[in-house]
Protein backbone atom coordinates (compact mmCIF):
# COMPACT_ATOMS: atom_id res chain seq x y z
CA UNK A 1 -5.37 39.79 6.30
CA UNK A 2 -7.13 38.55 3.38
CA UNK A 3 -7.34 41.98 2.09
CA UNK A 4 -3.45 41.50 1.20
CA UNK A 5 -3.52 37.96 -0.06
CA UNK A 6 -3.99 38.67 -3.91
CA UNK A 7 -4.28 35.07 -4.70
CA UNK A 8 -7.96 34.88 -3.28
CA UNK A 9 -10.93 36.03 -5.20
CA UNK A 10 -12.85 37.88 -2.59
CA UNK A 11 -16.31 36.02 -3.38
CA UNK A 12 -14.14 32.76 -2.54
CA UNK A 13 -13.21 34.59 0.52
CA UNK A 14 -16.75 35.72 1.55
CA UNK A 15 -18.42 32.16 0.86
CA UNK A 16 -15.52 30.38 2.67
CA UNK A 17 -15.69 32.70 5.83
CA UNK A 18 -19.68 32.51 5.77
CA UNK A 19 -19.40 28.62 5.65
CA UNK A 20 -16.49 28.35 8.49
CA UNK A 21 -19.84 30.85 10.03
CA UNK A 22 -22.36 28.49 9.64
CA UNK A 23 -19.88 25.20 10.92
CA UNK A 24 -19.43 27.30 14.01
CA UNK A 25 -22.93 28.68 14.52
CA UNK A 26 -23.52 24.57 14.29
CA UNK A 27 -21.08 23.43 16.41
CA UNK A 28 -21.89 25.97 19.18
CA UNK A 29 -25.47 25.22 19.28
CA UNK A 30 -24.97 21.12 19.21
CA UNK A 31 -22.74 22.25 22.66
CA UNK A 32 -25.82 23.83 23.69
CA UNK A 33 -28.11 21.26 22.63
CA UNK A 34 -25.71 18.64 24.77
CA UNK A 35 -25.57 20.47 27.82
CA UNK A 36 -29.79 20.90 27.53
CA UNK A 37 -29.97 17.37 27.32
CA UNK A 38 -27.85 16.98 30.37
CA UNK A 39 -29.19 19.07 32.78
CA UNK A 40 -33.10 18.05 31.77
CA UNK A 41 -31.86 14.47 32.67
CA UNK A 42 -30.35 16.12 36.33
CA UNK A 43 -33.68 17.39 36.53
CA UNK A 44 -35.73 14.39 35.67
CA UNK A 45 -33.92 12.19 37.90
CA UNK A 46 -34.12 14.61 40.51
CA UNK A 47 -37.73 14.32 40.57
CA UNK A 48 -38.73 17.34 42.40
CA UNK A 49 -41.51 18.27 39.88
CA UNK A 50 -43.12 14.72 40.27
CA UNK A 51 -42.57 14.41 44.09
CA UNK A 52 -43.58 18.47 44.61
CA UNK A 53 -46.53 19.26 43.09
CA UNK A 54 -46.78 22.34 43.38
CA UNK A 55 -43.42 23.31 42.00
CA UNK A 56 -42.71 24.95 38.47
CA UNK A 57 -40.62 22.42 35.60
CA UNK A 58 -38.40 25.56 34.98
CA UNK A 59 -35.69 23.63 33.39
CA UNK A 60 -35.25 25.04 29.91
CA UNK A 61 -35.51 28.81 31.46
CA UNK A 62 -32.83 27.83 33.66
CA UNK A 63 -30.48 26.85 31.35
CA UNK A 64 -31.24 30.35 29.58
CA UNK A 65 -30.63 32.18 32.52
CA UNK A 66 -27.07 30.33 32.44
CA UNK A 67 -26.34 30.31 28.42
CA UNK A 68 -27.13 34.46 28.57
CA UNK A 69 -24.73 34.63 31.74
CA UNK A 70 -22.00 32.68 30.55
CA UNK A 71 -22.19 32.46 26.50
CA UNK A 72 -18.47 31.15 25.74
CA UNK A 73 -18.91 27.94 24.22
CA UNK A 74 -15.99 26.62 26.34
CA UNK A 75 -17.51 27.49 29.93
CA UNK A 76 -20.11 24.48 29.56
CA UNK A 77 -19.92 23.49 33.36
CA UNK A 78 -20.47 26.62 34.62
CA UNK A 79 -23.79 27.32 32.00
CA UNK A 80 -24.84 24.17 33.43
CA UNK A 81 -24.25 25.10 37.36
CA UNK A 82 -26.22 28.06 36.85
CA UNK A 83 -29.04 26.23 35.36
CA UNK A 84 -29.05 23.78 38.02
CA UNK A 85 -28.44 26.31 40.94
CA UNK A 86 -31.39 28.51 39.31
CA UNK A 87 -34.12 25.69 38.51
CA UNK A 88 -33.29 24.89 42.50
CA UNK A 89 -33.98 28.68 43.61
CA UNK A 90 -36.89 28.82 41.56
CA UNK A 91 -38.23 25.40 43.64
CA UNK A 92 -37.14 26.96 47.01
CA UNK A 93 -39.24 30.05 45.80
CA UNK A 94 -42.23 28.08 45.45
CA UNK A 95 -42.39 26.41 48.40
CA UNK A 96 -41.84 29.62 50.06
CA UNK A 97 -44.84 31.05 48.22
CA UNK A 98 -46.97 28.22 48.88
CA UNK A 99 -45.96 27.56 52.36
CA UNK A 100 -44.36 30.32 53.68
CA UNK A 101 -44.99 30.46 57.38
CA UNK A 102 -42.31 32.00 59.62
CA UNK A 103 -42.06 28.50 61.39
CA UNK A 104 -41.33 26.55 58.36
CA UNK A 105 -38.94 29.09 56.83
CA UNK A 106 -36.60 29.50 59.50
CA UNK A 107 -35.25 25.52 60.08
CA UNK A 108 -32.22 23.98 61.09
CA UNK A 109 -30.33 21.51 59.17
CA UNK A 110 -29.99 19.03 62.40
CA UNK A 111 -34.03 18.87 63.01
CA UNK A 112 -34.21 17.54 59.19
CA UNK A 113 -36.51 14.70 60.78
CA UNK A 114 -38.91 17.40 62.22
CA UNK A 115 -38.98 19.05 58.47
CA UNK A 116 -42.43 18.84 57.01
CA UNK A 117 -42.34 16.02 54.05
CA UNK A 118 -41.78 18.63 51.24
CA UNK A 119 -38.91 20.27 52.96
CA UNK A 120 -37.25 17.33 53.39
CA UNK A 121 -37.45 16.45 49.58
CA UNK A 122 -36.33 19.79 48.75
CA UNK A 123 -33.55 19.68 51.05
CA UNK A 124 -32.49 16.15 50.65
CA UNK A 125 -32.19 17.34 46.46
CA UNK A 126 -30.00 20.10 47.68
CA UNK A 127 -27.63 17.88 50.04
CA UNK A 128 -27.60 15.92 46.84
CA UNK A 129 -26.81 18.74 44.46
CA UNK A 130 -23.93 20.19 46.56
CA UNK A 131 -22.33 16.57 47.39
């Protein structure tokens, strides 16, 4: 296309198309910067680090685990659902790593008052998460 146009120098054509790069390059990663911000606050007020001790801040990886999944700028709720869903698995992991008994890994959700205390954090988070 702007091979034909014989109106445009091509150096005008080159330095226009690398600064409509750099605009975009910009405005895609102030999308991703937004979105960052807005699932660290999900995560902060979650409170699952502070309240489980024991559990990884995995945050930021999660949200890379859902920008390399699902890099269109315009998919920004699903990058975000990814990064929550992950950063929850990678809690759930955790406790089953540090307590891992058969007893305490197979519950039911209608005995939530028999949970031990960090299962029902971690479950009340999820209950949360899915309402």
């Amino acid at each position: 296309m702007y091979e034909r146009n014989k109106d445009i120098n091509s150096s005008t054509t080159i330095i226009l198309l690398c600064e409509l790069t750099k605009l975009n390059f910009n405005l895609v990663q102030a999308t991703h910067q937004n979105e960052l911000k807005e699932v660290s606050r999900w995560w902060e007020n979650l409170g699952l680090v502070g309240k489980l001790n024991f559990a990884r801040d995995r945050v930021t990886e999660s949200f890379m685990t859902g920008l390399g999944l699902v890099y269109d700028p315009k998919q920004s709720s699903y990058r975000k659902w990814i990064a929550k869903a992950t950063a929850l698995v990678i809690v759930m992991d955790d406790i089953y790593d540090v307590y891992g008994s058969l007893e305490v890994l197979e519950w039911d959700s209608k005995e939530i008052q028999h949970f031990p205390e960090y299962m029902k954090i971690f479950f009340s988070s999820i209950i949360r998460y899915y309402q």
